[in-house]
PDB file of N, CA and C in Angstrom:
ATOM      1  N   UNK A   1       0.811  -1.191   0.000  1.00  0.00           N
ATOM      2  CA  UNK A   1       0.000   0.000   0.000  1.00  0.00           C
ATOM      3  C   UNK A   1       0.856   1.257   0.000  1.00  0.00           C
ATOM      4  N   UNK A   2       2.054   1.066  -0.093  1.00  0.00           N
ATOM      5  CA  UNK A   2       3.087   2.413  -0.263  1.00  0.00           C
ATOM      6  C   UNK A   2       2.700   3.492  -1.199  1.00  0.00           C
ATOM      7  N   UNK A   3       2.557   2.702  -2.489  1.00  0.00           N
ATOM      8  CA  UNK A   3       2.580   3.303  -3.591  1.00  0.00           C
ATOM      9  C   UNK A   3       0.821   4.428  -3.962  1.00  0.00           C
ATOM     10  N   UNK A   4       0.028   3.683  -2.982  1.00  0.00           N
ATOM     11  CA  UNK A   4      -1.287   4.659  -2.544  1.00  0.00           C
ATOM     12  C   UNK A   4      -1.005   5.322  -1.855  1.00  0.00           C
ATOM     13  N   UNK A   5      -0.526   5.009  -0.661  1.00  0.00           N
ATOM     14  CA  UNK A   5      -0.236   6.330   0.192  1.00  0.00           C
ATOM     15  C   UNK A   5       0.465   7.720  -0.461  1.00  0.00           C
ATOM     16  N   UNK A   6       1.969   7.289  -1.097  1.00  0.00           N
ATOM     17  CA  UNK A   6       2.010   8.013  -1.579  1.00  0.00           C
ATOM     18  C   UNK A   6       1.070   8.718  -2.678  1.00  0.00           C
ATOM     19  N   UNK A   7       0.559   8.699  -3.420  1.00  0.00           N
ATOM     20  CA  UNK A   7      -0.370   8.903  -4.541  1.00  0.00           C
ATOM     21  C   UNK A   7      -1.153   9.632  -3.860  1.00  0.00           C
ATOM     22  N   UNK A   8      -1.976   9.246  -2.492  1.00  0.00           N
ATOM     23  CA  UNK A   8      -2.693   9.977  -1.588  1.00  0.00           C
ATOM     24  C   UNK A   8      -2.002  11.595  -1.103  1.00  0.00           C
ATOM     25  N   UNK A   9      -0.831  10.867  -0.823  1.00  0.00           N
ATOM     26  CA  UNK A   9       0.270  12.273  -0.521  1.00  0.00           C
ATOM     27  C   UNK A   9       0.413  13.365  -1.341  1.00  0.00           C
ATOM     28  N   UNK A  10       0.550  13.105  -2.524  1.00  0.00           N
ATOM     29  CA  UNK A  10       0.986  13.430  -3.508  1.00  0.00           C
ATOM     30  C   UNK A  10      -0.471  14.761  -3.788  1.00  0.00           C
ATOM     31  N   UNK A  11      -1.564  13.720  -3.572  1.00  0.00           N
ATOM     32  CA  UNK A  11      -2.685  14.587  -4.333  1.00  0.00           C
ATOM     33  C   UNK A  11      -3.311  15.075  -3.529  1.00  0.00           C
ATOM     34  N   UNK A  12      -2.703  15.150  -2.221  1.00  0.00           N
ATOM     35  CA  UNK A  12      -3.556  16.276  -0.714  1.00  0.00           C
ATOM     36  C   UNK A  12      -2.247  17.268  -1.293  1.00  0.00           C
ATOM     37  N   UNK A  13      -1.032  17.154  -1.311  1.00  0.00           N
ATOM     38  CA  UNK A  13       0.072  18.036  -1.678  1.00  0.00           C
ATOM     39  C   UNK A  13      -0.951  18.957  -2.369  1.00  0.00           C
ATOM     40  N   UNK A  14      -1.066  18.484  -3.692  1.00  0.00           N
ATOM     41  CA  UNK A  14      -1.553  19.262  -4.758  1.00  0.00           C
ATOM     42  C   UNK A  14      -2.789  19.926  -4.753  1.00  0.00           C
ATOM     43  N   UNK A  15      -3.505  19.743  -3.949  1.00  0.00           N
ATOM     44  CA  UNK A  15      -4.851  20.325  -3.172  1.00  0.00           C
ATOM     45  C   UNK A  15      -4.821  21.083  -2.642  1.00  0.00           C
ATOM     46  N   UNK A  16      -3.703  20.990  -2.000  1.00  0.00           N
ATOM     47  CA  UNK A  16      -3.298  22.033  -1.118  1.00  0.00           C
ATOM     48  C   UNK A  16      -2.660  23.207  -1.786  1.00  0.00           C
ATOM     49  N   UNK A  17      -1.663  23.167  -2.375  1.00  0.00           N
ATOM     50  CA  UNK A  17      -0.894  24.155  -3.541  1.00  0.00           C
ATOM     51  C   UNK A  17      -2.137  25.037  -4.052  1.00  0.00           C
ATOM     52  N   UNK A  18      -2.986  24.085  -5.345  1.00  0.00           N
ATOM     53  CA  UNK A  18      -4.290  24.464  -5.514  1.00  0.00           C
ATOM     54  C   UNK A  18      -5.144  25.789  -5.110  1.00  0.00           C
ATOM     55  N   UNK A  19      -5.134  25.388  -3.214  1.00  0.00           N
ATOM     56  CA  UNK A  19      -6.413  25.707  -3.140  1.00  0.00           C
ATOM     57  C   UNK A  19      -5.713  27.033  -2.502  1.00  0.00           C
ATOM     58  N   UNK A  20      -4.133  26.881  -2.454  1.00  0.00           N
ATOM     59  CA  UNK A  20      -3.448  27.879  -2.095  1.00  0.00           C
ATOM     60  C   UNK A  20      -3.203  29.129  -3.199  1.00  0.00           C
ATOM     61  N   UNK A  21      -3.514  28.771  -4.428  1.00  0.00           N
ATOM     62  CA  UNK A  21      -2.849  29.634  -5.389  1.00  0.00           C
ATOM     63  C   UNK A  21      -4.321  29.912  -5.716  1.00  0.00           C
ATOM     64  N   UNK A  22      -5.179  29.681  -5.184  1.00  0.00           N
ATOM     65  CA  UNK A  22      -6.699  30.499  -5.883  1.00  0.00           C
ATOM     66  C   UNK A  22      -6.910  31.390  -4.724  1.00  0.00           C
ATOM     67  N   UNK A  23      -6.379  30.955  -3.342  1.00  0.00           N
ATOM     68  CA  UNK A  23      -6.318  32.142  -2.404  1.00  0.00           C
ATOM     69  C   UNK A  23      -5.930  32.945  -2.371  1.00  0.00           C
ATOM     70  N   UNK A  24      -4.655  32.959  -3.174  1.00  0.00           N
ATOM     71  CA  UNK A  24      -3.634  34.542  -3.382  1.00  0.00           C
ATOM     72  C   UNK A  24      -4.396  35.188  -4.208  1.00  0.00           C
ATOM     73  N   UNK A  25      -4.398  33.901  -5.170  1.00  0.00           N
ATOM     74  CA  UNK A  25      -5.197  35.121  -6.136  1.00  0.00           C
ATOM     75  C   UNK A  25      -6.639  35.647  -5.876  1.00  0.00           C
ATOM     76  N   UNK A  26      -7.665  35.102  -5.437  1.00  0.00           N
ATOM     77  CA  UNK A  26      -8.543  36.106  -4.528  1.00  0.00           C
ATOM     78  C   UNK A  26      -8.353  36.963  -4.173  1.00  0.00           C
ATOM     79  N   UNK A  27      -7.035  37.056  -3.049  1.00  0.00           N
ATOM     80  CA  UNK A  27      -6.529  37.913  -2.514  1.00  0.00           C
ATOM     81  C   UNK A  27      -6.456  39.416  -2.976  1.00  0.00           C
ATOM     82  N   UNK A  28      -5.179  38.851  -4.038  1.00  0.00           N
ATOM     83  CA  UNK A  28      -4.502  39.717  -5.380  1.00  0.00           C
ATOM     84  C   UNK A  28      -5.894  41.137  -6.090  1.00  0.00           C
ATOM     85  N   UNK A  29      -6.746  39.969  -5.922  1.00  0.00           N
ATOM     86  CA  UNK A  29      -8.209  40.657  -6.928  1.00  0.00           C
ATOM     87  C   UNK A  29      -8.529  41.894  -6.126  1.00  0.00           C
ATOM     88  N   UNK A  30      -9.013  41.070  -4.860  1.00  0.00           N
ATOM     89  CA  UNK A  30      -9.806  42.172  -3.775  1.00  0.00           C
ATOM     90  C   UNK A  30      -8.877  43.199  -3.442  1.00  0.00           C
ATOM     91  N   UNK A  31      -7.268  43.332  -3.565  1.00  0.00           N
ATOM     92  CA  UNK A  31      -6.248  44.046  -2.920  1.00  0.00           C
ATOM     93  C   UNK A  31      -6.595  45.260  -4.639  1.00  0.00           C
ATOM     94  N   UNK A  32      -6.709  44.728  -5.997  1.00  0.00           N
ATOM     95  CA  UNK A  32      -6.543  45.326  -7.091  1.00  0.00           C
ATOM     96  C   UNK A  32      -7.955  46.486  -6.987  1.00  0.00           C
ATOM     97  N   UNK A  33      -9.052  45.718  -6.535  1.00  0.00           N
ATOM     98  CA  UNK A  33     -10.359  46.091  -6.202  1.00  0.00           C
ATOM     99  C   UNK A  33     -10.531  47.188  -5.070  1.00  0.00           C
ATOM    100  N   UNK A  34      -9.998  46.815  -4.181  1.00  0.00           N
ATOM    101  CA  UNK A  34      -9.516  47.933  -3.202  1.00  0.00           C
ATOM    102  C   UNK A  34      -8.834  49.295  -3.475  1.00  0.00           C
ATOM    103  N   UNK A  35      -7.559  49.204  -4.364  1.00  0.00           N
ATOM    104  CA  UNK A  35      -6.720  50.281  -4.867  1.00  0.00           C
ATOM    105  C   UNK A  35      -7.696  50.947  -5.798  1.00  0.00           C
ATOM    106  N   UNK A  36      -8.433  50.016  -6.549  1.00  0.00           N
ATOM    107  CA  UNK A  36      -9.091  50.826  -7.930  1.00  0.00           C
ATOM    108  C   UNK A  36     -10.078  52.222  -7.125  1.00  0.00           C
ATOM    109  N   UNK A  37     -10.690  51.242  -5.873  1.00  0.00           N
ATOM    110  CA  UNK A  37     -12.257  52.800  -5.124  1.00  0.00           C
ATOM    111  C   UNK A  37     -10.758  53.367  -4.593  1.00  0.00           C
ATOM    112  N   UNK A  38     -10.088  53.127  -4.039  1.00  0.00           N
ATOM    113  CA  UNK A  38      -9.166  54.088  -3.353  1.00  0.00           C
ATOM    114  C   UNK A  38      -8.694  55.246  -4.312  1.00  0.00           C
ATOM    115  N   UNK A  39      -8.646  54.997  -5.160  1.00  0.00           N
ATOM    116  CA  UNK A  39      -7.960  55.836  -6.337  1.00  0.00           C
ATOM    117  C   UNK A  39      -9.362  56.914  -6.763  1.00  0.00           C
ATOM    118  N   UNK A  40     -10.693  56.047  -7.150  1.00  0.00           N
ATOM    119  CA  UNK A  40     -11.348  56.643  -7.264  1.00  0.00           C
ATOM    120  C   UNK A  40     -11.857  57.683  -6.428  1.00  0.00           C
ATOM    121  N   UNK A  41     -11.859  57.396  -5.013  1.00  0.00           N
ATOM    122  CA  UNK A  41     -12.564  58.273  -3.828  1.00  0.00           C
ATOM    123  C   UNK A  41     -11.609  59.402  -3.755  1.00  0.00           C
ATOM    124  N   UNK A  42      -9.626  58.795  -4.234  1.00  0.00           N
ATOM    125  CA  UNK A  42      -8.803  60.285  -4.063  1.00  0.00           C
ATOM    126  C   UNK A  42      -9.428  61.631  -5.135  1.00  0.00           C
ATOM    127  N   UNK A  43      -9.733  60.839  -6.315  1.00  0.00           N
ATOM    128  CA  UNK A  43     -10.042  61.514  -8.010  1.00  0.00           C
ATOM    129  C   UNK A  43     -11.322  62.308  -7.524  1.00  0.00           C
ATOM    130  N   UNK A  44     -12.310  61.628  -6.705  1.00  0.00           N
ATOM    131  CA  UNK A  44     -13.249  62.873  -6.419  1.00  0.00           C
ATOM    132  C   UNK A  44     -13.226  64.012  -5.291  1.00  0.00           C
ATOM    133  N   UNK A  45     -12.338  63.389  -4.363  1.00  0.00           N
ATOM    134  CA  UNK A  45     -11.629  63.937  -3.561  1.00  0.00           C
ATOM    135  C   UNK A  45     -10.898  65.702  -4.309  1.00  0.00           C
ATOM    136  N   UNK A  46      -9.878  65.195  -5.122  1.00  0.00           N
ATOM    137  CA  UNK A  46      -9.312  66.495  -5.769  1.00  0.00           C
ATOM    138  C   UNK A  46     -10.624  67.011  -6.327  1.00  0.00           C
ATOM    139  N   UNK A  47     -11.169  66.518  -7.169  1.00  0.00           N
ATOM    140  CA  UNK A  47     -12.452  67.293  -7.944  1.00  0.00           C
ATOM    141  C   UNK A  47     -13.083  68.302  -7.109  1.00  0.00           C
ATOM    142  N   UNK A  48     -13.589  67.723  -6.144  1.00  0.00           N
ATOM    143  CA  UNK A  48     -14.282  68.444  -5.065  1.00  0.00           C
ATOM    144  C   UNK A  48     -13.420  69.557  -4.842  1.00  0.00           C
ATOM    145  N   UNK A  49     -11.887  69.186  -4.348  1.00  0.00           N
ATOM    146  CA  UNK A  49     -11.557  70.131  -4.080  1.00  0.00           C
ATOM    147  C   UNK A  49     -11.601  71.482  -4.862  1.00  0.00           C
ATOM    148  N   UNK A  50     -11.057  70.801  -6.312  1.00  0.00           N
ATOM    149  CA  UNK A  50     -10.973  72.106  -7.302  1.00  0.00           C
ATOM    150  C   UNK A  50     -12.500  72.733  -7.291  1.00  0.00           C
ATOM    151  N   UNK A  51     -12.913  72.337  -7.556  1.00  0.00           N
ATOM    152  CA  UNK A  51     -14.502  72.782  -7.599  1.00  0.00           C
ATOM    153  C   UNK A  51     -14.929  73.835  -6.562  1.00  0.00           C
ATOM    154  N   UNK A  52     -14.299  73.432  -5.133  1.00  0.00           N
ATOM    155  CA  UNK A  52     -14.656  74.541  -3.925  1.00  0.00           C
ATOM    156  C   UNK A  52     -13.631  75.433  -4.315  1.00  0.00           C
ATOM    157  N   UNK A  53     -12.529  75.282  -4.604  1.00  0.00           N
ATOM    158  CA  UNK A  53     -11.587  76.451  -4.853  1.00  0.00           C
ATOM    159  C   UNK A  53     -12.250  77.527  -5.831  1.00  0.00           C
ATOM    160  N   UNK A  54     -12.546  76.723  -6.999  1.00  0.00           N
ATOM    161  CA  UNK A  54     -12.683  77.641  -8.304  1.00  0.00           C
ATOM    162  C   UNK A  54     -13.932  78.636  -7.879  1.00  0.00           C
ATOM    163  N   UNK A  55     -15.025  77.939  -7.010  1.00  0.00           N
ATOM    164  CA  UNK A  55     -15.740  78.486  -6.819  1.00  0.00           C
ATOM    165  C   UNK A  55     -15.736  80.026  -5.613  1.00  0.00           C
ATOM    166  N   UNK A  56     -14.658  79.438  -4.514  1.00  0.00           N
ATOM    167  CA  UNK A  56     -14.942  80.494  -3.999  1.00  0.00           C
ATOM    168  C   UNK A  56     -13.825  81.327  -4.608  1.00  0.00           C
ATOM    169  N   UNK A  57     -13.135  81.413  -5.570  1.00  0.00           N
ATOM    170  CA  UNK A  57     -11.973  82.510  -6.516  1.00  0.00           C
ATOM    171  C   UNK A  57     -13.381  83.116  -7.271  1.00  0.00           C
ATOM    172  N   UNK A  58     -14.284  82.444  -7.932  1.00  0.00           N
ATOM    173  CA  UNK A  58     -15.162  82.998  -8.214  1.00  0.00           C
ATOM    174  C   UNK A  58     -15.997  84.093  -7.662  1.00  0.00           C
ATOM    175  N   UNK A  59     -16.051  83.522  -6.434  1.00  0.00           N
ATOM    176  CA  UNK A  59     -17.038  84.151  -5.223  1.00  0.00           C
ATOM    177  C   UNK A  59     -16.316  85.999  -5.090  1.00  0.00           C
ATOM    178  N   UNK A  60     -15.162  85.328  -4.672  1.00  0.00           N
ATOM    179  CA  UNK A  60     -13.447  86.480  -4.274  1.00  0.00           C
ATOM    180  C   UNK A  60     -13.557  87.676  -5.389  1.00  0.00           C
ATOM    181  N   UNK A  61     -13.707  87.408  -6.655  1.00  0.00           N
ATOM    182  CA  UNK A  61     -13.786  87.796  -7.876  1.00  0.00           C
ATOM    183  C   UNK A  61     -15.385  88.915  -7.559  1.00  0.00           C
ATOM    184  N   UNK A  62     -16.155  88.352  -7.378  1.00  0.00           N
ATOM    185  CA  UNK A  62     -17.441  89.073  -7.185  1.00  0.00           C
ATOM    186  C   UNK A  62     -17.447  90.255  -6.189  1.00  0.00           C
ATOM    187  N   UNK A  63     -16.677  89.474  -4.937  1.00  0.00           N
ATOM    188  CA  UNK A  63     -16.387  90.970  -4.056  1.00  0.00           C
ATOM    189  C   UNK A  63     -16.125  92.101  -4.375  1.00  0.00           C
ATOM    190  N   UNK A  64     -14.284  91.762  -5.365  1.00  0.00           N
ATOM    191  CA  UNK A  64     -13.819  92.680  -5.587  1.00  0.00           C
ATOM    192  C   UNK A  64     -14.367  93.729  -6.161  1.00  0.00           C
ATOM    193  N   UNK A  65     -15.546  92.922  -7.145  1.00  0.00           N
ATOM    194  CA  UNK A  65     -15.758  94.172  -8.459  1.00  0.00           C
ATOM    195  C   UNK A  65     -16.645  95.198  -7.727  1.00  0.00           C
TER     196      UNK A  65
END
């Protein structure tokens, strides 16, 4: 029965590897998925900002005249 055991060994090994390399890559996804809103929330982040700026230079602009 060596030659099962091993074979058994062999293919929990590889199950394991497996079920290890679909975990990273899960991982990998949700970490890519994560950066993508992060990036997005900075992009509206600046927007906003410019937007309050331009507006109150606008505003500044109205005083003066």
């Amino acid at each position: 029965m060596g030659l099962l055991d091993d074979a058994k060994d062999v293919a929990e090994t590889a199950g394991r590897k497996i079920k290890d390399a679909v975990e990273d890559t899960a991982d990998r996804i949700g970490d890519k998925v994560d950066e993508a809103k992060a990036d997005a929330e900075v992009k509206k982040a600046e927007a906003d900002r410019d937007r309050v700026k331009e507006r109150n230079d606008l505003k500044e602009k109205l005083r003066d005249s």
